[in-house]
PDB file of N, CA and C in Angstrom:
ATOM      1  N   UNK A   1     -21.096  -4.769   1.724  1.00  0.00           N
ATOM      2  CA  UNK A   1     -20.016  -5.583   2.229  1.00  0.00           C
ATOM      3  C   UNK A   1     -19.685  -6.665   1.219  1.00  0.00           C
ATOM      4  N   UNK A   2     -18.445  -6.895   1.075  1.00  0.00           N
ATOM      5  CA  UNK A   2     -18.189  -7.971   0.250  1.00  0.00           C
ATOM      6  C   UNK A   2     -17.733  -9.585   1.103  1.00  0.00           C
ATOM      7  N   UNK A   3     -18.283 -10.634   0.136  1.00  0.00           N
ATOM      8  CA  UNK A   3     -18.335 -11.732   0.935  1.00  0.00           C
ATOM      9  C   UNK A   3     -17.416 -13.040   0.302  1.00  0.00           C
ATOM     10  N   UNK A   4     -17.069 -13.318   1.197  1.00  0.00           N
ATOM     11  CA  UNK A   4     -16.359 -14.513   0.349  1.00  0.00           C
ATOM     12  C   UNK A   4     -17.422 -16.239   1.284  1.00  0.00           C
ATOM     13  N   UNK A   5     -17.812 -16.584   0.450  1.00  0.00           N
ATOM     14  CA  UNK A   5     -19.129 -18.005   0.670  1.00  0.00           C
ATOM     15  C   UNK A   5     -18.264 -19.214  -0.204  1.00  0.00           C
ATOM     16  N   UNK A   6     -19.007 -20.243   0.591  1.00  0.00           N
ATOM     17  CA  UNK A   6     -18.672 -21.242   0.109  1.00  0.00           C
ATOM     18  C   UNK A   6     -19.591 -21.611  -0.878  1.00  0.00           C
ATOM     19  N   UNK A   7     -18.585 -22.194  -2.079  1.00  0.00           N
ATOM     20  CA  UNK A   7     -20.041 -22.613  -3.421  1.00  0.00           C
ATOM     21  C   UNK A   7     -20.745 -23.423  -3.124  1.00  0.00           C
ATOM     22  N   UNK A   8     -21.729 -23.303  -3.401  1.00  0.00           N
ATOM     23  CA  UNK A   8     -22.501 -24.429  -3.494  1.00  0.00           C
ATOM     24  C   UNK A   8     -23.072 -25.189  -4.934  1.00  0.00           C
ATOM     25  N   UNK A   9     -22.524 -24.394  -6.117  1.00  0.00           N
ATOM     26  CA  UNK A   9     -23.057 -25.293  -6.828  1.00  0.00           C
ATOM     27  C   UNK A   9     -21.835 -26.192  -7.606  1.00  0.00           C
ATOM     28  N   UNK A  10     -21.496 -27.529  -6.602  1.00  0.00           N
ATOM     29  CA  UNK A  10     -20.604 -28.681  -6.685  1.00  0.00           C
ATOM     30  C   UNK A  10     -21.003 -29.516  -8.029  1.00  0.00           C
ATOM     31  N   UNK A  11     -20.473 -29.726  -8.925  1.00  0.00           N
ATOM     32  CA  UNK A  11     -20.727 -30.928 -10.023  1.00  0.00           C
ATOM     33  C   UNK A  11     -20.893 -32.339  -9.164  1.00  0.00           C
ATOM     34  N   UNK A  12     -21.970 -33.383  -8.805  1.00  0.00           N
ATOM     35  CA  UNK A  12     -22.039 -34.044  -8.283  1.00  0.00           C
ATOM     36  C   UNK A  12     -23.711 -34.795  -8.800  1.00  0.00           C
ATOM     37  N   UNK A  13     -23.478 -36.122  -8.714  1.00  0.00           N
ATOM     38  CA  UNK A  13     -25.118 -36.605  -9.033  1.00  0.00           C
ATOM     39  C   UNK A  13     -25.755 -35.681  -7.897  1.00  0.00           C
ATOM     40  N   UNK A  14     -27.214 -35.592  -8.775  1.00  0.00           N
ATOM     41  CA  UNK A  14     -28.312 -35.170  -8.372  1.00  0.00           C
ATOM     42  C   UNK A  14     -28.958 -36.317  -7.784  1.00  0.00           C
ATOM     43  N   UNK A  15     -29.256 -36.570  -6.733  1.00  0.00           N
ATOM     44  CA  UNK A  15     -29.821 -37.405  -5.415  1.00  0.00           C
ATOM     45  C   UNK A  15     -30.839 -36.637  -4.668  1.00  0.00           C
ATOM     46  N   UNK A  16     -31.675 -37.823  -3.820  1.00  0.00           N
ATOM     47  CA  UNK A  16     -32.612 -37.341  -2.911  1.00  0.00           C
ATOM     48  C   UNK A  16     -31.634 -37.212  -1.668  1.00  0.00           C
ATOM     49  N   UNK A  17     -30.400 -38.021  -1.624  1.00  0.00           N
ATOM     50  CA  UNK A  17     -29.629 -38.282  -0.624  1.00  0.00           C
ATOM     51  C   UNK A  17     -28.649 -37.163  -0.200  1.00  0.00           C
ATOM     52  N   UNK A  18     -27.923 -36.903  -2.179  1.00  0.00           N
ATOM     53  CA  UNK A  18     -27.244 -36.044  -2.029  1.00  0.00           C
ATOM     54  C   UNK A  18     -28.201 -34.101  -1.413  1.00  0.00           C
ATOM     55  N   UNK A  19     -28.608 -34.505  -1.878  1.00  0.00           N
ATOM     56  CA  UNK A  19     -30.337 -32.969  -1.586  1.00  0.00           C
ATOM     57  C   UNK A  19     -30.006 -32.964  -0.148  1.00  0.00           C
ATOM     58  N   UNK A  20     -30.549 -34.247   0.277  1.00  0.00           N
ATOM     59  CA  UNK A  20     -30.899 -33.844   2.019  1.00  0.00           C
ATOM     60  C   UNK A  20     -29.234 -33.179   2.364  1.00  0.00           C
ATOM     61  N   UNK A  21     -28.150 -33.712   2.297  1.00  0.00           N
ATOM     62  CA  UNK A  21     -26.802 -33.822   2.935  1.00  0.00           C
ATOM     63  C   UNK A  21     -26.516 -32.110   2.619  1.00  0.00           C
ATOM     64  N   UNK A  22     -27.049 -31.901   1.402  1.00  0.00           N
ATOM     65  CA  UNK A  22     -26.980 -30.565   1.111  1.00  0.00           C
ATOM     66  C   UNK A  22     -27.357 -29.601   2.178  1.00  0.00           C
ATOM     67  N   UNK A  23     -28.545 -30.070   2.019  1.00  0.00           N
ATOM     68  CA  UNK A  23     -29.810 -28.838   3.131  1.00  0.00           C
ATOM     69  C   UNK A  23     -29.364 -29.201   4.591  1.00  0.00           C
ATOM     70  N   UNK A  24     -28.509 -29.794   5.112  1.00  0.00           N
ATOM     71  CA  UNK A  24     -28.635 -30.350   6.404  1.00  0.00           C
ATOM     72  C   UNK A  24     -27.407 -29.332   6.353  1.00  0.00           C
ATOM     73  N   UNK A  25     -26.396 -29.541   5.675  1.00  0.00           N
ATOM     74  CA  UNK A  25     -24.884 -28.871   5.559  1.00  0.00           C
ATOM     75  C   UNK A  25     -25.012 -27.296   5.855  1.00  0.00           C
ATOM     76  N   UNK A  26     -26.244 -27.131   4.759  1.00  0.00           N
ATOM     77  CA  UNK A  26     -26.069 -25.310   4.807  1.00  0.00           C
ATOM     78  C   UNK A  26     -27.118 -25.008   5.791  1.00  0.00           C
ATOM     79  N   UNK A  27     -28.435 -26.001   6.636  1.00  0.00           N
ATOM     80  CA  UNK A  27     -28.867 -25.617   7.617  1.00  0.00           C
ATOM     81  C   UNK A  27     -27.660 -25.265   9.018  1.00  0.00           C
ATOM     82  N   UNK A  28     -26.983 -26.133   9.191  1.00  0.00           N
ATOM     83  CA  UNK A  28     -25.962 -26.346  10.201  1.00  0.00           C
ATOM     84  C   UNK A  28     -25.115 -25.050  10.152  1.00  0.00           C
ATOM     85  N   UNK A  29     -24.453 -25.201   9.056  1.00  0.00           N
ATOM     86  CA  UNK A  29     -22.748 -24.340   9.066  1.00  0.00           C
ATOM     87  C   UNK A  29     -23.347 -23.755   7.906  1.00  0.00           C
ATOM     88  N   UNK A  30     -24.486 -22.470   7.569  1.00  0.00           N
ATOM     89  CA  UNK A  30     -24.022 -21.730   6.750  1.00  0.00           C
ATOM     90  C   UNK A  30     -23.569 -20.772   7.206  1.00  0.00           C
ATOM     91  N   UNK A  31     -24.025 -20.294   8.518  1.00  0.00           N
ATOM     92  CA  UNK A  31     -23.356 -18.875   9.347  1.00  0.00           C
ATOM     93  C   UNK A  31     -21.942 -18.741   9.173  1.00  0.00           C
ATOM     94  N   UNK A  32     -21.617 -20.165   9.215  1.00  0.00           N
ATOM     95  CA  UNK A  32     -19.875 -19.848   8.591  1.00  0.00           C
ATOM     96  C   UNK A  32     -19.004 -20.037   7.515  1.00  0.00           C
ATOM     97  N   UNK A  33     -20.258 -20.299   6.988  1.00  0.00           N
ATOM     98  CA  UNK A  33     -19.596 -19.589   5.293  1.00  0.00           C
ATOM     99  C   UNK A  33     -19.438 -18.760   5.123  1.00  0.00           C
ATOM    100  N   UNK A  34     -19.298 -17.653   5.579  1.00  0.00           N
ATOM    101  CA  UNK A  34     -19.553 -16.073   5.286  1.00  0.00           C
ATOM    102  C   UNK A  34     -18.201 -15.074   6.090  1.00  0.00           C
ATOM    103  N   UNK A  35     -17.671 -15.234   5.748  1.00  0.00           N
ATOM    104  CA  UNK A  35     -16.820 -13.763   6.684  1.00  0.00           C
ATOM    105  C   UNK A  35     -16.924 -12.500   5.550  1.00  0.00           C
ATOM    106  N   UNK A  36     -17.175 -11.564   6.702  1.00  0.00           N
ATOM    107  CA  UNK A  36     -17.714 -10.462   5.547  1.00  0.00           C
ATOM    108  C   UNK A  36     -16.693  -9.396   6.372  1.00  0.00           C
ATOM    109  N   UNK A  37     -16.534  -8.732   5.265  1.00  0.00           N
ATOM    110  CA  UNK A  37     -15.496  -7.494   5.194  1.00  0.00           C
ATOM    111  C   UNK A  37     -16.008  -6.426   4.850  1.00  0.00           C
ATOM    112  N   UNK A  38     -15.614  -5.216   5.513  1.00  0.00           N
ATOM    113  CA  UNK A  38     -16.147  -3.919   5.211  1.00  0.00           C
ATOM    114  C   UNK A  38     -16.108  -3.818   3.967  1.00  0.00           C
ATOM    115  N   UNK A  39     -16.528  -2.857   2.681  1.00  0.00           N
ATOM    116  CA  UNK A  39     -16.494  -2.088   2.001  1.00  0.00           C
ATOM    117  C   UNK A  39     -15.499  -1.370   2.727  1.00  0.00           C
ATOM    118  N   UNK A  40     -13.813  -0.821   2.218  1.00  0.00           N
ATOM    119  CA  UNK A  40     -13.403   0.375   2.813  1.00  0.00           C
ATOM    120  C   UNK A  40     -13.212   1.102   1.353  1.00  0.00           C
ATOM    121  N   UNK A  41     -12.708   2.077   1.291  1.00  0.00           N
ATOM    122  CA  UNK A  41     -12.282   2.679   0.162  1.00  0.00           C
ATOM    123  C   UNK A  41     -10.865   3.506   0.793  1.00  0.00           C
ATOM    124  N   UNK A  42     -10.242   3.377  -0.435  1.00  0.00           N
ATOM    125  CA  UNK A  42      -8.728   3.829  -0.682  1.00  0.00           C
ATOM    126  C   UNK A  42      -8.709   5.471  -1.617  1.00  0.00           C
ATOM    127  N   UNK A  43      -7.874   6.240  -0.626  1.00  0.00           N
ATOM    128  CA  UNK A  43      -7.721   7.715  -1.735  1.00  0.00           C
ATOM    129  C   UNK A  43      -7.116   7.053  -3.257  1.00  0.00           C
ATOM    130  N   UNK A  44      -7.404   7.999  -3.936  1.00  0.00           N
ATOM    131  CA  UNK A  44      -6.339   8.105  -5.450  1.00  0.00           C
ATOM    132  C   UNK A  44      -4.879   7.267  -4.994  1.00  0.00           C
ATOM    133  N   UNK A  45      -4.425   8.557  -4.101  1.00  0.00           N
ATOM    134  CA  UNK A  45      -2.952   8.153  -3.862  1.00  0.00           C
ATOM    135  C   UNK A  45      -2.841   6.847  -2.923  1.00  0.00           C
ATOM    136  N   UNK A  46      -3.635   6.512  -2.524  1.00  0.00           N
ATOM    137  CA  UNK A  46      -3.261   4.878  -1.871  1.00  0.00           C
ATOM    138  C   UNK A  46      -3.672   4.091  -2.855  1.00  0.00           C
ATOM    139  N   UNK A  47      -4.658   4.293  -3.396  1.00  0.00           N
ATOM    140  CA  UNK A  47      -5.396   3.258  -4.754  1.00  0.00           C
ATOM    141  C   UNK A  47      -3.732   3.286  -6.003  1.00  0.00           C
ATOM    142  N   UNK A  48      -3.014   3.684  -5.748  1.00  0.00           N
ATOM    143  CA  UNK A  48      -1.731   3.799  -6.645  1.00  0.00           C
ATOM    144  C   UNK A  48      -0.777   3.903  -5.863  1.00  0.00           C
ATOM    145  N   UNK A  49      -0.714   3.244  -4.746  1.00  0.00           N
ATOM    146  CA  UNK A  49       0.316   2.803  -3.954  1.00  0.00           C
ATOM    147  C   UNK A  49       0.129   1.424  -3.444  1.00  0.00           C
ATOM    148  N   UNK A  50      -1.041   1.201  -3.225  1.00  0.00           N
ATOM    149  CA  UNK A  50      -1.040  -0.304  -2.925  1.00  0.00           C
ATOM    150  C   UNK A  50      -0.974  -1.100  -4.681  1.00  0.00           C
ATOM    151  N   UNK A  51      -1.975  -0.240  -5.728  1.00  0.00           N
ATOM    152  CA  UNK A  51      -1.505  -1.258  -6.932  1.00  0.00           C
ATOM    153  C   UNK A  51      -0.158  -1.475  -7.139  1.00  0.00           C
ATOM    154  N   UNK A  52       0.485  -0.668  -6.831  1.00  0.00           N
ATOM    155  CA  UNK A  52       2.393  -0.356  -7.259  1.00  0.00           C
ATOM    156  C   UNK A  52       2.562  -1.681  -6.568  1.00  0.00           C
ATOM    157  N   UNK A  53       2.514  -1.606  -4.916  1.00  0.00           N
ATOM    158  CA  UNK A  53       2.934  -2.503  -4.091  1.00  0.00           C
ATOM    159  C   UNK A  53       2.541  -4.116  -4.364  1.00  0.00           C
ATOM    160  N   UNK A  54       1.081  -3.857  -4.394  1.00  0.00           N
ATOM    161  CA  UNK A  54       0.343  -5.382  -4.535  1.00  0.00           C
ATOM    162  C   UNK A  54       0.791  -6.037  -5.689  1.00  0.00           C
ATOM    163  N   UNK A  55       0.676  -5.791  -6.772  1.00  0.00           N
ATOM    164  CA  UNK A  55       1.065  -6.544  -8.042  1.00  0.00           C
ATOM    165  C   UNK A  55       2.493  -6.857  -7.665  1.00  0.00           C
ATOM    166  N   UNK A  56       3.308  -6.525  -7.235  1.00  0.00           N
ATOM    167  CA  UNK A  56       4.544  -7.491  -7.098  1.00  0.00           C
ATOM    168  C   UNK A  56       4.400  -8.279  -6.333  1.00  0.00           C
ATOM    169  N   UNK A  57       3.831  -8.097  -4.418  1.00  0.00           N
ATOM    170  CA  UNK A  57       3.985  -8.505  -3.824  1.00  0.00           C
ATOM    171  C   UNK A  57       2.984  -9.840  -3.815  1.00  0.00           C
ATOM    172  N   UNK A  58       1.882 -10.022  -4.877  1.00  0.00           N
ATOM    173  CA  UNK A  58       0.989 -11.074  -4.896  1.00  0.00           C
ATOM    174  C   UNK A  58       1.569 -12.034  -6.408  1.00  0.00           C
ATOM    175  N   UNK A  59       2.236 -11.386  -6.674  1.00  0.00           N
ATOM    176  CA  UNK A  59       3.292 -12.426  -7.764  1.00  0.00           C
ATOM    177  C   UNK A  59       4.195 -13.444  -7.141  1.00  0.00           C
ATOM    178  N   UNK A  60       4.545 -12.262  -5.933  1.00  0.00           N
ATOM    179  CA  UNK A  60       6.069 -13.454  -5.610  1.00  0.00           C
ATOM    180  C   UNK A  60       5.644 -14.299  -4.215  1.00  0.00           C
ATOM    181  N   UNK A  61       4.336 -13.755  -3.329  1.00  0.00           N
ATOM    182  CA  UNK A  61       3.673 -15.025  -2.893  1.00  0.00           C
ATOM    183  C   UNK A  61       3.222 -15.872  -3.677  1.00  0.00           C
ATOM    184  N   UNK A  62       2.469 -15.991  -5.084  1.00  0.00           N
ATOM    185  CA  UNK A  62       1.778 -17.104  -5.539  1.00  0.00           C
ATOM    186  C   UNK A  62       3.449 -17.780  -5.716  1.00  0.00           C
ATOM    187  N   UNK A  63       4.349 -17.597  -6.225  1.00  0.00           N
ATOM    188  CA  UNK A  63       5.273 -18.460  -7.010  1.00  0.00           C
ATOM    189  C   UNK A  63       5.632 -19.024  -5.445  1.00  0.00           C
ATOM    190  N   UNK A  64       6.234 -18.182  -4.319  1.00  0.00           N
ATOM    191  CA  UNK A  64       6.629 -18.746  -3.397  1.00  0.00           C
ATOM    192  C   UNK A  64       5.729 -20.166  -2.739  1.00  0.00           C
ATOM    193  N   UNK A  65       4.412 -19.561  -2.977  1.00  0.00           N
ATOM    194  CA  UNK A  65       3.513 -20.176  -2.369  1.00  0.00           C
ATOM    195  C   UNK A  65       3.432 -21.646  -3.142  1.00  0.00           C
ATOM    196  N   UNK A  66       3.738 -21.997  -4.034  1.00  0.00           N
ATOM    197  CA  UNK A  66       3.697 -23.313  -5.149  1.00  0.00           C
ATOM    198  C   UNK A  66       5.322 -23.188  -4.936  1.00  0.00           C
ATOM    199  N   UNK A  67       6.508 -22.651  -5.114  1.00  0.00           N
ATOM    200  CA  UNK A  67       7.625 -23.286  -4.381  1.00  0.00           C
ATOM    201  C   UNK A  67       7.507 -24.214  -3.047  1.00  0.00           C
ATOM    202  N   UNK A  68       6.617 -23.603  -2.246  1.00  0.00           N
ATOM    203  CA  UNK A  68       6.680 -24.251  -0.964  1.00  0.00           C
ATOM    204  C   UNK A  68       5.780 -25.740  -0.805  1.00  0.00           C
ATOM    205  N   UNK A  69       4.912 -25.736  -2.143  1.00  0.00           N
ATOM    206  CA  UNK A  69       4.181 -26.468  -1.772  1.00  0.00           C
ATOM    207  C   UNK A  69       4.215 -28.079  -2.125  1.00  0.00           C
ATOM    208  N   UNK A  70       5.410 -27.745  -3.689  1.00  0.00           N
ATOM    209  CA  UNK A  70       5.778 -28.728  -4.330  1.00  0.00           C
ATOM    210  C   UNK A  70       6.949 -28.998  -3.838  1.00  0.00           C
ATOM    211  N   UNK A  71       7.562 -28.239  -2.739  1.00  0.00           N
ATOM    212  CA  UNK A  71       9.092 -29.007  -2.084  1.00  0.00           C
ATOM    213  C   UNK A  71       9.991 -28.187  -2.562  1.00  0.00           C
ATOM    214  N   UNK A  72      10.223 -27.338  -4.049  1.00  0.00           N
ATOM    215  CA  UNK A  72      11.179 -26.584  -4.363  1.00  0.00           C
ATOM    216  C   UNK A  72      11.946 -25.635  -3.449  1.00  0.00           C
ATOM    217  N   UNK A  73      11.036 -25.105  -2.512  1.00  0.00           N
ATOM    218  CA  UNK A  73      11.680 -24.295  -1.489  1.00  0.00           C
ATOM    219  C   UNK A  73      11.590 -25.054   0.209  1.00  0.00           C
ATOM    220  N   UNK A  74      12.461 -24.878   0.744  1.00  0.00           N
ATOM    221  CA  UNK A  74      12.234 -25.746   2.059  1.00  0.00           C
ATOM    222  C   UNK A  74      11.556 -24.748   3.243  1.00  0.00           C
ATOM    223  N   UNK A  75      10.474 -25.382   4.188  1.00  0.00           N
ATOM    224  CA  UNK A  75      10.233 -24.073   5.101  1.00  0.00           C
ATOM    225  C   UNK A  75      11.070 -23.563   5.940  1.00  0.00           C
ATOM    226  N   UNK A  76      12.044 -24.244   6.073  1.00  0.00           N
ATOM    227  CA  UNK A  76      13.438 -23.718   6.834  1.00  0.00           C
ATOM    228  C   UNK A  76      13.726 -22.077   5.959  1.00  0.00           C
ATOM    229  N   UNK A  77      13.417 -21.828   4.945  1.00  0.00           N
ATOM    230  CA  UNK A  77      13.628 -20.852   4.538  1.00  0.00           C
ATOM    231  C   UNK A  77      12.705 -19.514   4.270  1.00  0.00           C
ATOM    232  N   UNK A  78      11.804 -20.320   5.333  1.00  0.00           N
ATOM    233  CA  UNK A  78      10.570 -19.266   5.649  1.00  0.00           C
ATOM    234  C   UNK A  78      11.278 -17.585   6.241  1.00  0.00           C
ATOM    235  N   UNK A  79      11.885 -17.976   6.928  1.00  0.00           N
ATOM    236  CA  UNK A  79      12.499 -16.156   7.645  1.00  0.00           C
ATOM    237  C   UNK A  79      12.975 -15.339   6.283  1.00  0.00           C
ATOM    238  N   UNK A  80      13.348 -16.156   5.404  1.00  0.00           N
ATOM    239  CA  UNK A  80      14.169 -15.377   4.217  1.00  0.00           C
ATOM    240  C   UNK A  80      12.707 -14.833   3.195  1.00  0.00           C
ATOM    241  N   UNK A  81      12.076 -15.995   3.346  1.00  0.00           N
ATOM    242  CA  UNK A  81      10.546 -15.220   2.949  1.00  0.00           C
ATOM    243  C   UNK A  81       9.790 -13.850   3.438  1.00  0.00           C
ATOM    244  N   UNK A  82       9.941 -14.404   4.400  1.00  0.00           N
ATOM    245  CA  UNK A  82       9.632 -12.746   5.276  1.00  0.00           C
ATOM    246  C   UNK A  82      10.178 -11.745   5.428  1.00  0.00           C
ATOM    247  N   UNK A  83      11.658 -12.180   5.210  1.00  0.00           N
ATOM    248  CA  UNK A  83      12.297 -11.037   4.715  1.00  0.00           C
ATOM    249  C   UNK A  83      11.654  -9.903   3.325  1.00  0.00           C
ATOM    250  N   UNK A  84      12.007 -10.686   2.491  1.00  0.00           N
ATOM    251  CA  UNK A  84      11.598 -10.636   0.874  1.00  0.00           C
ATOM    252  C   UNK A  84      10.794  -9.858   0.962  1.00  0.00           C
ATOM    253  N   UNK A  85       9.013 -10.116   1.771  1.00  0.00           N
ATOM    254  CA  UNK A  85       8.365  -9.426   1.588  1.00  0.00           C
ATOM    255  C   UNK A  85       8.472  -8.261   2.655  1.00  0.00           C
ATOM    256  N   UNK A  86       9.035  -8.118   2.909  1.00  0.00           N
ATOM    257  CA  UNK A  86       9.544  -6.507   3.946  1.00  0.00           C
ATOM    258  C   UNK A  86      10.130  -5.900   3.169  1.00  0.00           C
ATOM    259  N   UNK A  87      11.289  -6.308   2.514  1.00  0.00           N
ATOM    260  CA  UNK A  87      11.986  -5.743   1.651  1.00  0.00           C
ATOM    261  C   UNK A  87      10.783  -5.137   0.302  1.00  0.00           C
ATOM    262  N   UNK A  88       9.768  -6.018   0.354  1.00  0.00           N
ATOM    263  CA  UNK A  88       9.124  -5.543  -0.601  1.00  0.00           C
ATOM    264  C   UNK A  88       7.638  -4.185  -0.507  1.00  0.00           C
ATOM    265  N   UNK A  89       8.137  -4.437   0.820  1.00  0.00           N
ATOM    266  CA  UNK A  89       6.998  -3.221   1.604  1.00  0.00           C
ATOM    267  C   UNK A  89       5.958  -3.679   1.722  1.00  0.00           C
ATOM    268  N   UNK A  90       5.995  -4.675   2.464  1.00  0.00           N
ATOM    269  CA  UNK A  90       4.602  -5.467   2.464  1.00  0.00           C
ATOM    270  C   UNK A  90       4.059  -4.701   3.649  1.00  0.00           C
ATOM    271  N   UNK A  91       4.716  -4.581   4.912  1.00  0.00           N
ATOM    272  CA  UNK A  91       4.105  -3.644   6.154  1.00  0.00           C
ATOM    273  C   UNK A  91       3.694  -2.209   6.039  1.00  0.00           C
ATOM    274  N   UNK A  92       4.019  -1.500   4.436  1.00  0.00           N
ATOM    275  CA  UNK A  92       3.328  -0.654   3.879  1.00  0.00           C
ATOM    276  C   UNK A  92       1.686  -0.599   3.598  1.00  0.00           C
ATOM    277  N   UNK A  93       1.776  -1.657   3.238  1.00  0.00           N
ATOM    278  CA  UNK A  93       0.850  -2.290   2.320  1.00  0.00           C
ATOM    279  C   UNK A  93      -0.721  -2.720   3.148  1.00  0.00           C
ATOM    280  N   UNK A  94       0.074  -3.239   4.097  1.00  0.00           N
ATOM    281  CA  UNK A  94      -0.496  -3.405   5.818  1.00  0.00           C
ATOM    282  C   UNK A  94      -1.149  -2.240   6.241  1.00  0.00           C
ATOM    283  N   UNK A  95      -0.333  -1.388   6.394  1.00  0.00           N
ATOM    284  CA  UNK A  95      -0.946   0.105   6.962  1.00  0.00           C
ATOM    285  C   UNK A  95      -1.568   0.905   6.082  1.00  0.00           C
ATOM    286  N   UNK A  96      -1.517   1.194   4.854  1.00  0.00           N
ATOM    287  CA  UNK A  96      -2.664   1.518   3.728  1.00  0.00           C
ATOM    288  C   UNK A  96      -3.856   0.687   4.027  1.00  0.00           C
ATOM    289  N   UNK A  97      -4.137  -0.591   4.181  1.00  0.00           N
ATOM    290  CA  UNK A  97      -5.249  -1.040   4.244  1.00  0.00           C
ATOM    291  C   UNK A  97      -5.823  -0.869   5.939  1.00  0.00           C
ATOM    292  N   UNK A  98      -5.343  -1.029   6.817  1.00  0.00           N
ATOM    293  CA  UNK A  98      -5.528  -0.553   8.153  1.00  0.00           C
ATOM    294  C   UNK A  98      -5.709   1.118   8.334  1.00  0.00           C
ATOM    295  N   UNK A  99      -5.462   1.896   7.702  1.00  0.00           N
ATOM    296  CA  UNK A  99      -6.034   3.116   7.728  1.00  0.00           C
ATOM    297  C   UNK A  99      -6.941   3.551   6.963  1.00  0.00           C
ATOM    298  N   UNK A 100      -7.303   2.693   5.993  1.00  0.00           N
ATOM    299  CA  UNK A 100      -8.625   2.588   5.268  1.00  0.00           C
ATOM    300  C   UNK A 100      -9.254   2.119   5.763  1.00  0.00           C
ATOM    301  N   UNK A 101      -9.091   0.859   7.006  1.00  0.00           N
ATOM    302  CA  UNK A 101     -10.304   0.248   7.802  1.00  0.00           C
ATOM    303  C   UNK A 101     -10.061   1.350   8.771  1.00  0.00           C
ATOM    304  N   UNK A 102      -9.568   1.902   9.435  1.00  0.00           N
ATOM    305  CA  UNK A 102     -10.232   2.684  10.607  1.00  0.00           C
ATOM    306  C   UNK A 102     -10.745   4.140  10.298  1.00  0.00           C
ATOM    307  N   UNK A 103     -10.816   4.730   9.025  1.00  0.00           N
ATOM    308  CA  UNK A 103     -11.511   5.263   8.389  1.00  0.00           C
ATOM    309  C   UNK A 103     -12.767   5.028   8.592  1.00  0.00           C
ATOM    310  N   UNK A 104     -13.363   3.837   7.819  1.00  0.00           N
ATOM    311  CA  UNK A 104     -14.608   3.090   7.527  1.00  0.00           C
ATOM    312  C   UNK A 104     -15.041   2.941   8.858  1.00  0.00           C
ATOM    313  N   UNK A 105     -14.198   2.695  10.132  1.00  0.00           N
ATOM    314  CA  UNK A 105     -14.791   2.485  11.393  1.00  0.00           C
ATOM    315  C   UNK A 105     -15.149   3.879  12.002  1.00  0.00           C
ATOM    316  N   UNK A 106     -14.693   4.485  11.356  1.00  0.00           N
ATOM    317  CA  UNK A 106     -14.995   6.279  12.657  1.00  0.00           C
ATOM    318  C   UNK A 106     -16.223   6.889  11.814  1.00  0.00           C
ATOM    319  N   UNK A 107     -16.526   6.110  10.353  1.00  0.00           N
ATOM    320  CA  UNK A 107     -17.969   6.583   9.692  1.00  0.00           C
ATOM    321  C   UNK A 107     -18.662   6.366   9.954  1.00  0.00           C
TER     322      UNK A 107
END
């Protein structure tokens, strides 16, 4: 399974103080550092349908995504966003990875 965790190794003085706040942090809430995701795997032909798809469609969220964030784009113009990415087959993109997870679930 692949995991996405929170880092822990922060640039910060080394303390007895900072230590404890540490160990208390990841005693408490490390269970939720962790959301873990299947391993699924993709055929040939989806592994070259989602790259086709993804590389555009994760270009023009990052730019949108820093349009929106620095004010260049207003969220009033969020529906036209969602458009964009329909137009861009993003609900394709959706169902390639959802039939690769229910794959992985009937194994």
């Amino acid at each position: 399974m692949c995991h996405i965790t929170c880092p822990r190794n922060v640039h910060k003085e080394d303390s007895p103080l900072n230590n404890n706040i540490d160990k208390e942090v990841v005693e408490k809430y490390e269970e939720h550092f962790t959301i873990s995701l299947p391993d699924v795997y993709l055929t040939t032909e989806q592994r070259n349908e989602v790259s086709a798809l993804q590389s555009d469609i994760e270009k023009y969220v990052g730019q949108m995504q820093a349009s929106f964030v620095v004010g260049d784009v207003s969220f009033d113009e969020w529906p036209e966003y969602i458009d964009t990415l329909k137009q861009m087959n993003v609900d394709r993109l959706v169902e390639i990875n959802q039939e690769a997870y229910d794959t992985w679930r009937e194994n």
